[in-house]
C-alpha atoms as a PDB file:
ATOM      1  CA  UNK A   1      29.838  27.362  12.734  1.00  0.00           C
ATOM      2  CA  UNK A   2      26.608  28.754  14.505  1.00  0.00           C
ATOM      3  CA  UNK A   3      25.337  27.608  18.010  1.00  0.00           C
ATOM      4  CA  UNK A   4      22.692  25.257  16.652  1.00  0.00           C
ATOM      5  CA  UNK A   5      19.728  25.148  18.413  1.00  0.00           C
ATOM      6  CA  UNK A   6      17.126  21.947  19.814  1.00  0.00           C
ATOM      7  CA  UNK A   7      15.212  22.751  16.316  1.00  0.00           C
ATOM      8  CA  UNK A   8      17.708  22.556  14.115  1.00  0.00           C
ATOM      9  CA  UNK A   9      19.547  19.622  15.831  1.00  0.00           C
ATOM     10  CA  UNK A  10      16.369  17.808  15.403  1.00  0.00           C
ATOM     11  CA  UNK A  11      15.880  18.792  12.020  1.00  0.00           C
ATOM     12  CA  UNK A  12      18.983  17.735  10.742  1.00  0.00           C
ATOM     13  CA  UNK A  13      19.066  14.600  12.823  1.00  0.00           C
ATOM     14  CA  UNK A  14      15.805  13.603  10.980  1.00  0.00           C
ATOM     15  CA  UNK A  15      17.845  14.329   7.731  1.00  0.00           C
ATOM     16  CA  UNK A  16      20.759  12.296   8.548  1.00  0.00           C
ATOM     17  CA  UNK A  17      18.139   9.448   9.492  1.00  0.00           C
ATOM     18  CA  UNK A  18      16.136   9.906   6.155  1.00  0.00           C
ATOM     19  CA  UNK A  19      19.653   9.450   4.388  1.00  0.00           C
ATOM     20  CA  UNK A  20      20.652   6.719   6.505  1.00  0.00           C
ATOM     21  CA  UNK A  21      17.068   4.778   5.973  1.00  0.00           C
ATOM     22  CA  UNK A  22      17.805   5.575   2.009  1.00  0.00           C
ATOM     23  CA  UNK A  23      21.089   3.954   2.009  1.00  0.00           C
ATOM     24  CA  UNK A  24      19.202   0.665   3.616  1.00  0.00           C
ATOM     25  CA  UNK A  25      16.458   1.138   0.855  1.00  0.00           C
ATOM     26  CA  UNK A  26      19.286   0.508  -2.128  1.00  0.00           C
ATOM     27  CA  UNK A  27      19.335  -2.623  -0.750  1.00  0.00           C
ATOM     28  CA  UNK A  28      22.987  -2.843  -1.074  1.00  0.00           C
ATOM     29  CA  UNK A  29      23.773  -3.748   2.317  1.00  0.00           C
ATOM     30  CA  UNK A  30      25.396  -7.597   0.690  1.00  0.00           C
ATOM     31  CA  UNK A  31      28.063  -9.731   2.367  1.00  0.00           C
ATOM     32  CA  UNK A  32      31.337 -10.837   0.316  1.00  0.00           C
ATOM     33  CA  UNK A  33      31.680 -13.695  -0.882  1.00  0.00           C
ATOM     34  CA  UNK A  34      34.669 -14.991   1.420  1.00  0.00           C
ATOM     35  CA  UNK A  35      32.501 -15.016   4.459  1.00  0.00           C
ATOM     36  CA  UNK A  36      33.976 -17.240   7.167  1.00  0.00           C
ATOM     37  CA  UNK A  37      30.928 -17.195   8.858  1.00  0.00           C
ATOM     38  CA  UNK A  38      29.280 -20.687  10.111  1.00  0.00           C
ATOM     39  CA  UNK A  39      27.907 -22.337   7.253  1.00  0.00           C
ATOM     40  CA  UNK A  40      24.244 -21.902   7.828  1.00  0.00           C
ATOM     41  CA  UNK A  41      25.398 -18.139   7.530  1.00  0.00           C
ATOM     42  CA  UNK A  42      26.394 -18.907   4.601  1.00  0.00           C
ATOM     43  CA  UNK A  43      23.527 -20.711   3.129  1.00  0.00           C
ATOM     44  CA  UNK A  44      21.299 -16.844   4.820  1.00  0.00           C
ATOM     45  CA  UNK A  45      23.283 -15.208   2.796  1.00  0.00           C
ATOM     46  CA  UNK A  46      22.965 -16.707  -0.317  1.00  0.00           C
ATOM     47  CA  UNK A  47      19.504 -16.672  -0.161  1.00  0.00           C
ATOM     48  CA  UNK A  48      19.355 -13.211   0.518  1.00  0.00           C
ATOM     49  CA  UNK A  49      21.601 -12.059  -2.129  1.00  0.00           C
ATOM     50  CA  UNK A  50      19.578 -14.259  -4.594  1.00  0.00           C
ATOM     51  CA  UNK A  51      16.140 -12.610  -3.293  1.00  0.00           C
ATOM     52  CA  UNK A  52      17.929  -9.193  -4.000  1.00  0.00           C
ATOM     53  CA  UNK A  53      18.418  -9.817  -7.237  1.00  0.00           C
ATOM     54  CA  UNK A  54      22.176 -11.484  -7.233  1.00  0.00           C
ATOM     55  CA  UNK A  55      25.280 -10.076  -6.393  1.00  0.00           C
ATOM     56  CA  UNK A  56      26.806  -9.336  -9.673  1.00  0.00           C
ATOM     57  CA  UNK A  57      23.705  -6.963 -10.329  1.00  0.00           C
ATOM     58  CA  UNK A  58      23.772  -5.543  -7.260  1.00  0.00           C
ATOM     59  CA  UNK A  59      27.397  -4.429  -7.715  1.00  0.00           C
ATOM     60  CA  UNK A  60      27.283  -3.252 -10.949  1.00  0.00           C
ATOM     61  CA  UNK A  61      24.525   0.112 -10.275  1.00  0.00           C
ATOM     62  CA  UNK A  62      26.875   3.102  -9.929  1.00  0.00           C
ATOM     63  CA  UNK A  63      24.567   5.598  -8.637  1.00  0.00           C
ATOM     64  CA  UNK A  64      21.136   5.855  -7.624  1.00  0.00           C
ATOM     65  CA  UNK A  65      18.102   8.657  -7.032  1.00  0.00           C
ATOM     66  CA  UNK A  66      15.497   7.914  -4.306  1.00  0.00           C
ATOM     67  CA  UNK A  67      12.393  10.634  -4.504  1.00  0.00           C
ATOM     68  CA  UNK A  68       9.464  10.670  -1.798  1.00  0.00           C
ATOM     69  CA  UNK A  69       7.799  12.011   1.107  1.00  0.00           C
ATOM     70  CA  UNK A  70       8.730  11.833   4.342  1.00  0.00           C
ATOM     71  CA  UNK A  71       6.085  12.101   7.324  1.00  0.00           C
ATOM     72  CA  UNK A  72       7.135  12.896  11.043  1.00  0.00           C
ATOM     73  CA  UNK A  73       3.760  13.843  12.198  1.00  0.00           C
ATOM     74  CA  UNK A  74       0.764  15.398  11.127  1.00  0.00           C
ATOM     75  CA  UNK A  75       1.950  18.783  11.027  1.00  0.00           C
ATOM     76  CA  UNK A  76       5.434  17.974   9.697  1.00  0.00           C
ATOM     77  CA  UNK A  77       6.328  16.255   6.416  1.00  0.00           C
ATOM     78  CA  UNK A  78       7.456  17.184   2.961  1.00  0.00           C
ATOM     79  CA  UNK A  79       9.547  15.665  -0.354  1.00  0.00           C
ATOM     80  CA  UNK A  80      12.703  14.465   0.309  1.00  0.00           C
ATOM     81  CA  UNK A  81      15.981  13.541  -2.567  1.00  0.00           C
ATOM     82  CA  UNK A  82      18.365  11.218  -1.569  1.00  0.00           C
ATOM     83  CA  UNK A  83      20.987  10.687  -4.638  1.00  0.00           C
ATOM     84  CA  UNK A  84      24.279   8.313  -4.061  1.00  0.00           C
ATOM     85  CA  UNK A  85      27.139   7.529  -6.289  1.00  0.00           C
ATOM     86  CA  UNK A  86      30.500   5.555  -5.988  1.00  0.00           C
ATOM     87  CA  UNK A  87      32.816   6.155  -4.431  1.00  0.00           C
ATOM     88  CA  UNK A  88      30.738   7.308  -0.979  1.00  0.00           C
ATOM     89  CA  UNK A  89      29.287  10.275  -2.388  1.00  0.00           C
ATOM     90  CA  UNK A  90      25.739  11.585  -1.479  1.00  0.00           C
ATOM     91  CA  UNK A  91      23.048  14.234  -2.078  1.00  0.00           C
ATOM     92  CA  UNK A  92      20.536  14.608   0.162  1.00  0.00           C
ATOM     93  CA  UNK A  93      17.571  16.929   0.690  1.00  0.00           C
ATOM     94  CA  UNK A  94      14.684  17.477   2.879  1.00  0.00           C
ATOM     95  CA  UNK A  95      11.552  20.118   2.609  1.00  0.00           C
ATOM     96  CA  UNK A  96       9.330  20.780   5.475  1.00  0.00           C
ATOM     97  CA  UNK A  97       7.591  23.826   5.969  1.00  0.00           C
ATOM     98  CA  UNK A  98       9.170  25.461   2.358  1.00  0.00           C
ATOM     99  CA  UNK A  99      12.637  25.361   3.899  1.00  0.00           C
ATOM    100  CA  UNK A 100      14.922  22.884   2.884  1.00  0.00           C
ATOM    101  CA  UNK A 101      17.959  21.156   4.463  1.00  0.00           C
ATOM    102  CA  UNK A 102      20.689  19.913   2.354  1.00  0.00           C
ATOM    103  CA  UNK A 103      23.639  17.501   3.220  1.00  0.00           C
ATOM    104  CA  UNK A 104      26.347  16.649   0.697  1.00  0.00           C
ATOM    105  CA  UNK A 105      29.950  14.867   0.926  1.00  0.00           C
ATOM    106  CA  UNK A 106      32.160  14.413  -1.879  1.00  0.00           C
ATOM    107  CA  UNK A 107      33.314  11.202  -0.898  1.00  0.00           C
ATOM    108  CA  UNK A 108      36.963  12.131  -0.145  1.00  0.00           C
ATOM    109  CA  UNK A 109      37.794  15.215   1.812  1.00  0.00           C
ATOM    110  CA  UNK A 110      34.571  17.576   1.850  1.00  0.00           C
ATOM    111  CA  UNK A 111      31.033  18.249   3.165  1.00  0.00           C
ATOM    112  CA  UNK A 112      28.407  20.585   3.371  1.00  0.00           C
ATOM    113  CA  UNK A 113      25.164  21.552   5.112  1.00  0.00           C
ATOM    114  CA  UNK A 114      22.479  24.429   4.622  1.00  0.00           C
ATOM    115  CA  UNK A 115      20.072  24.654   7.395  1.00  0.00           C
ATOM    116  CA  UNK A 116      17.642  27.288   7.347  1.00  0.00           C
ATOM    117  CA  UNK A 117      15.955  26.142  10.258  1.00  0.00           C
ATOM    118  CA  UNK A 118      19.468  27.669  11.823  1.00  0.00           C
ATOM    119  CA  UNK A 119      19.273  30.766   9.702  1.00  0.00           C
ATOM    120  CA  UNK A 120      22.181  29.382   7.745  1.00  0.00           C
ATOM    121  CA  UNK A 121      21.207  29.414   4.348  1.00  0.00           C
ATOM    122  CA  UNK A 122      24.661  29.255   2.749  1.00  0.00           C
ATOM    123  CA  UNK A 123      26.565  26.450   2.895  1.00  0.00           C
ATOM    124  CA  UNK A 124      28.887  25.963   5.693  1.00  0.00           C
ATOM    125  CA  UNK A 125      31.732  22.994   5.960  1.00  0.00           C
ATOM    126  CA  UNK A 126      30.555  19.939   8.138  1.00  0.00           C
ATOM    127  CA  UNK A 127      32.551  19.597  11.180  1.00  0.00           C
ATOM    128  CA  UNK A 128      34.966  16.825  11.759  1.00  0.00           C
ATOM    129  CA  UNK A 129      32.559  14.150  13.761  1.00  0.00           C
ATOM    130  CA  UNK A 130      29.824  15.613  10.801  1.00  0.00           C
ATOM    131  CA  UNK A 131      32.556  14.182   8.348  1.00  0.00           C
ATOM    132  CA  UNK A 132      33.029  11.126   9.916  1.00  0.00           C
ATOM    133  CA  UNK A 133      29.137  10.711  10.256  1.00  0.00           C
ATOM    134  CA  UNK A 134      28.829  11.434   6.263  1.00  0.00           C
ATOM    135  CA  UNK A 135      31.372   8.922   5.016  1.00  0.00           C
ATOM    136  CA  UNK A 136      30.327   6.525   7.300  1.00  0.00           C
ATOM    137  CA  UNK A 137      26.255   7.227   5.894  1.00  0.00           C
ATOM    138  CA  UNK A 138      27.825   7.366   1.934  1.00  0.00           C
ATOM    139  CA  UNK A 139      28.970   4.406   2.175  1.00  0.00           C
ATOM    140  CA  UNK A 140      27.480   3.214  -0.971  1.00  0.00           C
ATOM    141  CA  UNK A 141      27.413  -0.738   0.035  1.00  0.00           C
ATOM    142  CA  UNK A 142      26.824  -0.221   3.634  1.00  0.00           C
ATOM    143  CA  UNK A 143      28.122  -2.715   6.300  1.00  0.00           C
ATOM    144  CA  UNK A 144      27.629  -6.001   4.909  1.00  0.00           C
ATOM    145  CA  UNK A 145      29.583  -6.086   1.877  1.00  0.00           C
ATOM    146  CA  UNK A 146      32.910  -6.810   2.502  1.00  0.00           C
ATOM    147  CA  UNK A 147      32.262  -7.031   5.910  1.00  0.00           C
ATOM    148  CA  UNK A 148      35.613  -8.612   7.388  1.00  0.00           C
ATOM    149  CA  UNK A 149      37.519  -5.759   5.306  1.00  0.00           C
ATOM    150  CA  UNK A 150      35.725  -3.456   7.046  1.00  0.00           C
ATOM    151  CA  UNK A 151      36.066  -4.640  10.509  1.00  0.00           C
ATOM    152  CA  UNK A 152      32.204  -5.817  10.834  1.00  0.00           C
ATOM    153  CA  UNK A 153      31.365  -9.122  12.418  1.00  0.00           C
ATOM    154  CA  UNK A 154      28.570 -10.709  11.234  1.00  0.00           C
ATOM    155  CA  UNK A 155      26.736 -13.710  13.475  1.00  0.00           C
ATOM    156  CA  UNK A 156      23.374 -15.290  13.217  1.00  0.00           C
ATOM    157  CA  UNK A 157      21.644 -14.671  16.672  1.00  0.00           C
ATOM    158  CA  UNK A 158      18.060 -16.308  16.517  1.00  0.00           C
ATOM    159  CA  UNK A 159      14.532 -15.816  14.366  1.00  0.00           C
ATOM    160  CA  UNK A 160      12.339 -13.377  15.911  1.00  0.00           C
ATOM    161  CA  UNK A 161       8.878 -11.919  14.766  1.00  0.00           C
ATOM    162  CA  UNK A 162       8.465  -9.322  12.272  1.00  0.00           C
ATOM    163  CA  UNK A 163       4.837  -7.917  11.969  1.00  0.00           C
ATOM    164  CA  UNK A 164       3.636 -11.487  12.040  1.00  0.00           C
ATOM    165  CA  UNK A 165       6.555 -13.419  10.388  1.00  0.00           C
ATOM    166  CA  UNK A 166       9.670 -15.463  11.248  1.00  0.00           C
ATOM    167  CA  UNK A 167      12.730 -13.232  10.547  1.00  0.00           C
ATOM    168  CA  UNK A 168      16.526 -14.645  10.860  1.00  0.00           C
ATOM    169  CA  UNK A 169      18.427 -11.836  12.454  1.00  0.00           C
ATOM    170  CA  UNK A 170      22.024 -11.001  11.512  1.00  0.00           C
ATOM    171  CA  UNK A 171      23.744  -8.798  14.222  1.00  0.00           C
ATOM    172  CA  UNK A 172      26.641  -6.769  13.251  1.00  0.00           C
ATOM    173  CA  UNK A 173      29.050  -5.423  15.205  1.00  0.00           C
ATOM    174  CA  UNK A 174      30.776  -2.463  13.592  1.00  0.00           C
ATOM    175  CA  UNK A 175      34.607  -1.837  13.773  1.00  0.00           C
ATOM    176  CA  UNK A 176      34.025   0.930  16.060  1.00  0.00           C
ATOM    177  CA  UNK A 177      31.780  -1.319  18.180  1.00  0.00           C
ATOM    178  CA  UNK A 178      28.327   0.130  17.704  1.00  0.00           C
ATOM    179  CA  UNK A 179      25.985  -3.106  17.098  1.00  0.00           C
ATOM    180  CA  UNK A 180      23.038  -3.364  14.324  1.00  0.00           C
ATOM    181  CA  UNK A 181      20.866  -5.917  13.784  1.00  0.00           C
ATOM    182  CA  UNK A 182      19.421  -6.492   9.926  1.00  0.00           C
ATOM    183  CA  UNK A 183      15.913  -8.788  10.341  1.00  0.00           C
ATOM    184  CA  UNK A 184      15.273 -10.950   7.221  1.00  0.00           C
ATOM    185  CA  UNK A 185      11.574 -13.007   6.007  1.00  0.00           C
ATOM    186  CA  UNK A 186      12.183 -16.010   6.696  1.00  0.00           C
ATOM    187  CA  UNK A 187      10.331 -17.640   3.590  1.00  0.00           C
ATOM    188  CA  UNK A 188      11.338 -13.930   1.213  1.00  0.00           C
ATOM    189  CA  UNK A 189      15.090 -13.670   2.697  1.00  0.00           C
ATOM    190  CA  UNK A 190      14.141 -10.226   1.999  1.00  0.00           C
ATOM    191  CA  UNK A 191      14.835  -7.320   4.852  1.00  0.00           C
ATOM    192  CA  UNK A 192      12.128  -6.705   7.654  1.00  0.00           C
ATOM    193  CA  UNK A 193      13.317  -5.078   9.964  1.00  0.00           C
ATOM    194  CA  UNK A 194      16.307  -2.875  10.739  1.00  0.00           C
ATOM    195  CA  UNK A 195      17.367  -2.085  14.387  1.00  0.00           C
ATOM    196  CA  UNK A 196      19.988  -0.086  16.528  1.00  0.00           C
ATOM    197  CA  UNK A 197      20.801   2.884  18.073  1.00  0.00           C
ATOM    198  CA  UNK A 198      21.034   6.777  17.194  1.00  0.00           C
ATOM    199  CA  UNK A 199      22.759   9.394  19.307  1.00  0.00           C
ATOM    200  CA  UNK A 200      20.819  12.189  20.435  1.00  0.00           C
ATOM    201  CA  UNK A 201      21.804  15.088  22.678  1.00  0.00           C
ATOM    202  CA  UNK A 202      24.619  12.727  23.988  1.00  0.00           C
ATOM    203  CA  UNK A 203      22.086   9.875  24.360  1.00  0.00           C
ATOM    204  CA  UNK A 204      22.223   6.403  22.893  1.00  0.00           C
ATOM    205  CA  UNK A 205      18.787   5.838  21.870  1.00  0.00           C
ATOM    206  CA  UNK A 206      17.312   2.531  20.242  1.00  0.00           C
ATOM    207  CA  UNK A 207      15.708   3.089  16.703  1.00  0.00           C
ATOM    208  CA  UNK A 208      13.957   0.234  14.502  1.00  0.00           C
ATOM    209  CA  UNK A 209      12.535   0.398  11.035  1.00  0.00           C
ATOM    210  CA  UNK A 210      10.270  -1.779   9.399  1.00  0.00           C
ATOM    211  CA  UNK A 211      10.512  -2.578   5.689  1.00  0.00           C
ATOM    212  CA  UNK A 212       7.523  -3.029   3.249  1.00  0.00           C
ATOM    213  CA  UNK A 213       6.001  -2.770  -0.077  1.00  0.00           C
ATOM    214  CA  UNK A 214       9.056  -4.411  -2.007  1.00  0.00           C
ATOM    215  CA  UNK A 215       9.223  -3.884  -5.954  1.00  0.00           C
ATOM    216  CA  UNK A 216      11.470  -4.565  -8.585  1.00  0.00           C
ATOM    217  CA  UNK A 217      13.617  -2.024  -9.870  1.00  0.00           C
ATOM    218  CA  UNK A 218      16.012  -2.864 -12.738  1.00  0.00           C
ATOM    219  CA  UNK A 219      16.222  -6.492 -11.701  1.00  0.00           C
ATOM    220  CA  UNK A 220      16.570  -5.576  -7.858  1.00  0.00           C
ATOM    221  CA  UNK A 221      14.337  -5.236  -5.007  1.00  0.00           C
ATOM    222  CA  UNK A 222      13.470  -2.319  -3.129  1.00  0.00           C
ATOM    223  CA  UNK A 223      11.271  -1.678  -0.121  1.00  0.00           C
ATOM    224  CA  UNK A 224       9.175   1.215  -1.012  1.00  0.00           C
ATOM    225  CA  UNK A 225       7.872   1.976   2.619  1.00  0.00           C
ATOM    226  CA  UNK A 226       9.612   2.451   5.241  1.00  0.00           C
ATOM    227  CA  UNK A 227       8.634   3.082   9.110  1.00  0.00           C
ATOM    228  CA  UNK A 228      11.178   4.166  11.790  1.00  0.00           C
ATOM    229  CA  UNK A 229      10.677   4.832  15.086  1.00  0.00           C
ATOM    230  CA  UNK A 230      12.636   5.161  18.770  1.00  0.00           C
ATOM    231  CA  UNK A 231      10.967   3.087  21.144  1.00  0.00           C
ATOM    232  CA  UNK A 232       9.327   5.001  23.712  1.00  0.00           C
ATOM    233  CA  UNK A 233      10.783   8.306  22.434  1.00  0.00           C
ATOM    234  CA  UNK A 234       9.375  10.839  21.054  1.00  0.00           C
ATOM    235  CA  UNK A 235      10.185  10.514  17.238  1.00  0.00           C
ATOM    236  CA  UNK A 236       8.980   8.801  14.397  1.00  0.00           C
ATOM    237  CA  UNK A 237       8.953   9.062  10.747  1.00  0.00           C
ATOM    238  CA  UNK A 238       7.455   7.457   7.697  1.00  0.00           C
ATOM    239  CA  UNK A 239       9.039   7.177   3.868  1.00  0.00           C
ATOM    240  CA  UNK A 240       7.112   7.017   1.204  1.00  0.00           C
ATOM    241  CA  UNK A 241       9.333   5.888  -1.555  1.00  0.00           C
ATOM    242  CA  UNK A 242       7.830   7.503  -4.829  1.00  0.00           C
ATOM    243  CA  UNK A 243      10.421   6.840  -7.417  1.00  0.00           C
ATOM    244  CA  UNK A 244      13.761   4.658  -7.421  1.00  0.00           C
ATOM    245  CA  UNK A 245      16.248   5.722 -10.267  1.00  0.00           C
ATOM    246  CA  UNK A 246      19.290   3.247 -10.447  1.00  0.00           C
ATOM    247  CA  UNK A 247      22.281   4.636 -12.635  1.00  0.00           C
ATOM    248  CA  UNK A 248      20.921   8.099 -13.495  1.00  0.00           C
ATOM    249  CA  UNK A 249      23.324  10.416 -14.976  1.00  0.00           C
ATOM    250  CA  UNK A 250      24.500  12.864 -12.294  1.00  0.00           C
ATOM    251  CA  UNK A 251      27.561  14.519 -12.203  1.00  0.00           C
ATOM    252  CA  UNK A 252      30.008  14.323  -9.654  1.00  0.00           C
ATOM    253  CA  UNK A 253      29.615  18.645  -9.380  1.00  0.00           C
ATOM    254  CA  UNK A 254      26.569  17.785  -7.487  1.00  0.00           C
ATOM    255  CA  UNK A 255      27.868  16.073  -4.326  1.00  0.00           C
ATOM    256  CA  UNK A 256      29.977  18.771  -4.099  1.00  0.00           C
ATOM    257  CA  UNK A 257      29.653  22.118  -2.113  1.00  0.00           C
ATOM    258  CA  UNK A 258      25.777  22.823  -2.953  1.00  0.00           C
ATOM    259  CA  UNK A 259      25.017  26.548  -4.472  1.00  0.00           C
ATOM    260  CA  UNK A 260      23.339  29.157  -2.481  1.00  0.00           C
ATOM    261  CA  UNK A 261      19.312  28.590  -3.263  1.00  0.00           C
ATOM    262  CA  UNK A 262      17.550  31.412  -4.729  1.00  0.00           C
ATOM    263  CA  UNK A 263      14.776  30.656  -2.169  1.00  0.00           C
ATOM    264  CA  UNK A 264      12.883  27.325  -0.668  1.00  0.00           C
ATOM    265  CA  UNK A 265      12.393  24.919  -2.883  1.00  0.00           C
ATOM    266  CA  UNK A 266      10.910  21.747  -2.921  1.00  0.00           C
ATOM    267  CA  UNK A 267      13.323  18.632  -3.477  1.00  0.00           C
ATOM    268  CA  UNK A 268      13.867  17.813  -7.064  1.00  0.00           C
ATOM    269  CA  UNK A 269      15.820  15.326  -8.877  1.00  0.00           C
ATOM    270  CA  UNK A 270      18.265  17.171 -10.731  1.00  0.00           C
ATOM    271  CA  UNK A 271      18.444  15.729 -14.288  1.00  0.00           C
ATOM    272  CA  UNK A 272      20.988  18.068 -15.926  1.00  0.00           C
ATOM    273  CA  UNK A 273      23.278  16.533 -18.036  1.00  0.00           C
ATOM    274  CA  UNK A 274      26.948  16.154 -16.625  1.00  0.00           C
ATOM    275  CA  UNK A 275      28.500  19.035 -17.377  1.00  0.00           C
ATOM    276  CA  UNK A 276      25.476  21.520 -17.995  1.00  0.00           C
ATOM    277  CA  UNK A 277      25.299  22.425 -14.297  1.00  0.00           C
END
């Protein structure tokens, strides 16, 4: 594996945020059912999975295709893919300046990235903390769902204000102790605000991203833009969702290790048939 340099650190660190935003767009981040949580937990949750769109719906889309632009500043912003399938697999792909990163993990024992911001534009295997970064992103339900079997506690910490409205917040703790905390409308129950911390260059650093423009999507609701940004750092990024697919066909080939491109391309939605590519 190259030396990889501040650019192409940054670079894929705003990839593995895009992906990690897209995961929070599908919505699926649910509790189970068996919560043991105090009851006015309980009574959060229900709402929320009802805003959502129920939790037999939301369990029930295998795979789903998120298409739009990304923005980090004036000078830098492009199309980005982000495609996810059960069990834990992901496709991911962002274009800026006509070179395109892409990140994919099988969802068992392999994963891949081409950076040609590094010069490396053939695929090379994703380190070991890369692979434990990539299942942890690919998880298709995200922390909430099942949370207890996961390790994740869940508590109820307070309301705060999100862009001008009463949010209930729900911190999670994360088996391997990192802490999130998921923001929800107090009068939608649908998410506001999303907040915790990234590491960069070593660093922890606080990130928060704010959730708007929700539509309905086969019977569940998506936020369609998206604003992140590190508190008194220097980054920040804007999604702008253009299209949500939920169960497109895509093959399981295409989470696998990705194909040398002929050249930059922009990030498309590849709608092969299974077993055409």
């Amino acid at each position: 594996m190259k030396m990889r340099n501040k650019s192409s650190r940054f670079t894929e660190k705003c990839l593995m945020q895009t992906l990690s935003i897209a995961l929070v767009i599908l919505g699926l981040q649910l509790f189970s059912g068996a919560s043991t949580q105090a009851q006015t937990v309980n009574e959060i949750v229900v709402k929320i999975l009802q805003a959502r769109g129920g939790v037999e719906k939301a369990k029930s889309v295998r795979s789903v295709r998120i298409t739009g632009k990304i923005y980090f500043n004036a000078e830098m912003y492009g199309p980005f893919l982000a495609e996810f399938k059960r069990p834990g697999m992901m496709h991911n792909e962002v274009t800026l300046h006509d070179k395109t990163v892409i990140r994919t993990f099988n969802g068992k024992d392999g994963g891949w990235i081409i950076n040609p911001f590094n010069g490396q534009n053939a695929p090379e295997p994703m380190t070991a903390a890369e692979m434990k970064d990539a299942a942890d992103e690919a998880d298709f339900d995200g922390p909430l769902i099942d949370s207890e079997a996961k390790g994740n506690k869940v508590e109820l910490t307070g309301i705060e204000q999100v862009e001008g409205r009463d949010a209930y917040i729900l911190k999670v703790t994360h088996k391997d102790g990192t802490v999130s905390n998921f923001s929800y409308d107090t009068k939608t129950y649908l998410l506001a605000k999303w907040s915790g911390t990234d590491m960069q260059e070593g660093q922890a650093v606080g990130r928060e991203t704010y959730f708007r423009d929700y539509r309905d999507v086969a019977g569940l609701k998506f936020a369609f833009e998206l604003e992140s940004k590190n508190p008194g750092g220097e980054y920040a990024q804007k999604i702008v969702v253009d299209k949500i697919e939920v169960d497109p066909a895509i093959d399981n080939s295409h989470f696998g290790k990705p194909a040398v491109p002929a050249g930059a391309q922009p990030a498309t939605p590849n709608n092969d048939p299974p077993g055409l590519r």
